[in-house]
Protein backbone atom coordinates (compact mmCIF):
# COMPACT_ATOMS: atom_id res chain seq x y z
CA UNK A 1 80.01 119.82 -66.18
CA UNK A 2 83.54 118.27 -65.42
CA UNK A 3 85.04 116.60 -68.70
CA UNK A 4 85.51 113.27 -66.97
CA UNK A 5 81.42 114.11 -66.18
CA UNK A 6 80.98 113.52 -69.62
CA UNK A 7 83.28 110.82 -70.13
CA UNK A 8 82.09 108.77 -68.00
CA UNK A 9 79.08 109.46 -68.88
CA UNK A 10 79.42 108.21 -72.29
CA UNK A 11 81.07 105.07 -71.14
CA UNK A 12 77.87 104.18 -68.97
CA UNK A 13 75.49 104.44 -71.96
CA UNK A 14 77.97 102.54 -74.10
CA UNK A 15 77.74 100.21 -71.90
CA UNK A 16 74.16 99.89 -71.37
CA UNK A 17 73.87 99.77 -74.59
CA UNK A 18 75.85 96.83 -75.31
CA UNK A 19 74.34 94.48 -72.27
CA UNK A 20 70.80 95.25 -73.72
CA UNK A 21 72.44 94.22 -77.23
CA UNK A 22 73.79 90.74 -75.64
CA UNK A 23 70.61 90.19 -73.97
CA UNK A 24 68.57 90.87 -76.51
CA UNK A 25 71.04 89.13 -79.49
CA UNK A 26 71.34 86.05 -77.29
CA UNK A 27 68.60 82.80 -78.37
CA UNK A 28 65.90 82.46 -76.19
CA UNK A 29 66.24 78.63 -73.88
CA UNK A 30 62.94 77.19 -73.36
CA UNK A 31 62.94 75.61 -70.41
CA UNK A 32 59.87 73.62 -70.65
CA UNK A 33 61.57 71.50 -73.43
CA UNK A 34 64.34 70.16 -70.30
CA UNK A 35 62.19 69.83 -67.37
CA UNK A 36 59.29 66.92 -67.59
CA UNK A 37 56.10 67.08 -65.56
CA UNK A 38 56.03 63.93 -62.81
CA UNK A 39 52.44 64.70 -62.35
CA UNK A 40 52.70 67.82 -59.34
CA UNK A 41 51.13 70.56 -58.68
CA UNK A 42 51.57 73.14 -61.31
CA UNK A 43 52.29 76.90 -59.64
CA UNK A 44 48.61 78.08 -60.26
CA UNK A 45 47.29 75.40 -58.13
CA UNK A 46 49.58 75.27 -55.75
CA UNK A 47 47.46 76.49 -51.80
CA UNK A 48 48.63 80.04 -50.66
CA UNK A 49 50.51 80.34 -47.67
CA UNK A 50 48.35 82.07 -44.72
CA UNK A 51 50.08 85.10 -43.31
């Protein structure tokens, strides 16, 4: 293997690292709290579409 192989190598799993860090560091937004029901039709009751 090439050196800049494993260079860049190592720079792609520092930086996987680091989004899954951020994503995982960051608060959890529950978005039920911000959106109120008007009375529709929730998702699981909702007609499927015929194809």
């Amino acid at each position: 293997m090439s050196i800049w192989m494993v260079v860049t190598s190592v720079w792609v799993m520092f930086a996987i690292c680091v989004v899954l860090f951020v994503r995982g560091a960051s608060p959890h937004v529950q978005r039920s709290d911000e959106v109120r029901d008007d009375g529709g039709e929730a998702p699981a009751e909702m007609p499927r579409a015929k194809i």
